[in-house]
Protein backbone atom coordinates (compact mmCIF):
# COMPACT_ATOMS: atom_id res chain seq x y z
CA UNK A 1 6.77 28.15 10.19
CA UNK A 2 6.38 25.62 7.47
CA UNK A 3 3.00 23.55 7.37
CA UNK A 4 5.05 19.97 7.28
CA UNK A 5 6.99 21.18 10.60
CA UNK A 6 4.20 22.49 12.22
CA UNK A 7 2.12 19.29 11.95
CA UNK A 8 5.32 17.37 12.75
CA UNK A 9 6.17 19.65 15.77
CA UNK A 10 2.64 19.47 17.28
CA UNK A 11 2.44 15.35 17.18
CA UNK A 12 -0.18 15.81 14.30
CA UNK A 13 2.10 13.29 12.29
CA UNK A 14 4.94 10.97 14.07
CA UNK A 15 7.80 12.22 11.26
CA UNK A 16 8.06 15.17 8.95
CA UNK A 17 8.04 13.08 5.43
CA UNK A 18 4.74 11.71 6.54
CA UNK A 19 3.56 15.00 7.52
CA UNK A 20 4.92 15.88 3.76
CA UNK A 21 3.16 13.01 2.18
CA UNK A 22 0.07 13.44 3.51
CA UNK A 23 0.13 17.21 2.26
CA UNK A 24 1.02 16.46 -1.03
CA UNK A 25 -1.82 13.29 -1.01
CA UNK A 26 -4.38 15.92 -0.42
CA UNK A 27 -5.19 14.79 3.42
CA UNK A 28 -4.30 18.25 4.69
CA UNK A 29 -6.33 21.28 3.88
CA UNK A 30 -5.84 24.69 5.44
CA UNK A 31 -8.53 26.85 6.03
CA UNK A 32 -10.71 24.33 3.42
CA UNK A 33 -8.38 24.67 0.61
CA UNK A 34 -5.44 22.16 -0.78
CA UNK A 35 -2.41 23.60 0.07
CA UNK A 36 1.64 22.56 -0.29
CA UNK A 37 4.14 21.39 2.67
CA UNK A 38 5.99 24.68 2.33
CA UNK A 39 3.27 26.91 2.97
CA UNK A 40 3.51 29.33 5.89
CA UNK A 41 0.81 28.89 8.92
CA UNK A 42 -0.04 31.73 11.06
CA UNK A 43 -2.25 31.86 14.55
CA UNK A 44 -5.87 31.84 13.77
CA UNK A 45 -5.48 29.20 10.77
CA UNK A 46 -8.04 26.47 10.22
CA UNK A 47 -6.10 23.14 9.57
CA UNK A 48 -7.75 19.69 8.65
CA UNK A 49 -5.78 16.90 8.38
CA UNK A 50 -6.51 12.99 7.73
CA UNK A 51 -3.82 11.70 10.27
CA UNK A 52 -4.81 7.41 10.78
CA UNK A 53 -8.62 6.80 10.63
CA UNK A 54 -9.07 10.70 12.49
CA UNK A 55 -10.08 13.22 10.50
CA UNK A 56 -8.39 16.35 13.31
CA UNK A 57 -9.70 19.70 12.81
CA UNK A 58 -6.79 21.76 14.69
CA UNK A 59 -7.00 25.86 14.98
CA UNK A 60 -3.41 27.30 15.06
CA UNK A 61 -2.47 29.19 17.97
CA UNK A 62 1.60 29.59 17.68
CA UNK A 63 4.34 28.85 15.89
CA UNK A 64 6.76 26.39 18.50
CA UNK A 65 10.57 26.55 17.60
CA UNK A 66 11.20 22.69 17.63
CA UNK A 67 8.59 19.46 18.36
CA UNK A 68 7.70 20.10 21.35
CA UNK A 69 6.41 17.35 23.93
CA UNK A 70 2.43 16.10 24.11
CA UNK A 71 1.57 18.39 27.43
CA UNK A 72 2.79 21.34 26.05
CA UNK A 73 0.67 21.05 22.41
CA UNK A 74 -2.08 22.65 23.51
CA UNK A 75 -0.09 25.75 23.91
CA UNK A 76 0.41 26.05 20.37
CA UNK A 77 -2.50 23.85 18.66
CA UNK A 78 -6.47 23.62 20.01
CA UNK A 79 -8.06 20.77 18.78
CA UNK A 80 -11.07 21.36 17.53
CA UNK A 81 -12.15 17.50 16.57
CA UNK A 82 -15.40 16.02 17.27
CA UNK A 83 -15.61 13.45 19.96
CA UNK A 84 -17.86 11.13 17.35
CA UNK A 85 -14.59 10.79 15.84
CA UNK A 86 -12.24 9.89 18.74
CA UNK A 87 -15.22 7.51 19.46
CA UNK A 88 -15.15 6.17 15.59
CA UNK A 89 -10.93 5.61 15.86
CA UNK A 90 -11.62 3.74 19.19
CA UNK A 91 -14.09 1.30 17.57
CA UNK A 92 -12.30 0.47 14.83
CA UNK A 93 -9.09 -0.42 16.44
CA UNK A 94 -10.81 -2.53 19.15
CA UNK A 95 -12.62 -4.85 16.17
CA UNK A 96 -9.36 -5.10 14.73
CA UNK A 97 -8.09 -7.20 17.49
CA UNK A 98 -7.53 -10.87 16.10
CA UNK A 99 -9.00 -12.75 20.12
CA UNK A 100 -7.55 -15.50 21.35
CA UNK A 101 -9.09 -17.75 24.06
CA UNK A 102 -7.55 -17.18 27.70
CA UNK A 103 -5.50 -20.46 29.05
CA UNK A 104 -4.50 -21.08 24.88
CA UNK A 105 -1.24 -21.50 25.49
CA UNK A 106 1.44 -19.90 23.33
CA UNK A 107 0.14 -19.74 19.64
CA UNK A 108 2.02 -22.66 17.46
CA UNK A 109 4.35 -21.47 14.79
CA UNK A 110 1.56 -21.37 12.04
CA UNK A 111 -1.16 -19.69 14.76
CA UNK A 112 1.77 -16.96 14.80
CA UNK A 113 2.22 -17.29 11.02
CA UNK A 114 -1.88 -16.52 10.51
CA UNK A 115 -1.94 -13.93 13.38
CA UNK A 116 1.02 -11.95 11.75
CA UNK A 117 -0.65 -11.75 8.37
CA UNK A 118 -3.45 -10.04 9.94
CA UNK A 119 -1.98 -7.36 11.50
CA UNK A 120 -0.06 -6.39 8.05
């Protein structure tokens, strides 16, 4: 199986061209080396891959036939990522947060305005 479906088919990456982009950006190595979206992955194969602010470290364990639903990807993928960076993806999202003062009230038009910039 191809290394863009693979990642796309274990929920490494939400869509195959990202999956694809990311390979070709050099956020995807395979067993430490660059390597190209066509490339052919086979059970006991490192992979690395950027995907957000996680770097995952996944060992391949099978090949599924289409993307298969999140209970069933450990079947085929075992994740070998630290927890320091699950713990490093959860901090930075939570500082992220733009807080607003219970009771507020809706936000006025340029509130919204000034909140929506942010979250670009």
């Amino acid at each position: 199986m191809r290394l863009d479906l693979w990642l796309w088919a274990v929920r490494v990456y939400k869509t195959r061209p990202l999956a694809v982009e990311a390979i070709k950006g050099g956020h995807v190595k395979l067993n430490g080396q660059p390597t190209k979206p066509a490339r052919e992955v086979h059970p006991g194969e490192l992979i690395t891959a950027q995907a957000g602010a996680i770097q995952r470290t996944l060992r391949v364990i099978g090949n599924p036939n289409a993307r298969i639903g999140a209970p069933l990807v450990p079947q085929f993928a075992e994740d070998l990522t630290p927890p320091e960076e699950y713990q490093k993806a959860k901090e930075s999202g939570l500082s992220a947060l733009p807080i607003r003062p219970k009771g507020a009230g809706r936000p006025t038009k340029k509130e919204r305005r000034n909140l929506d910039s942010l979250n670009l």
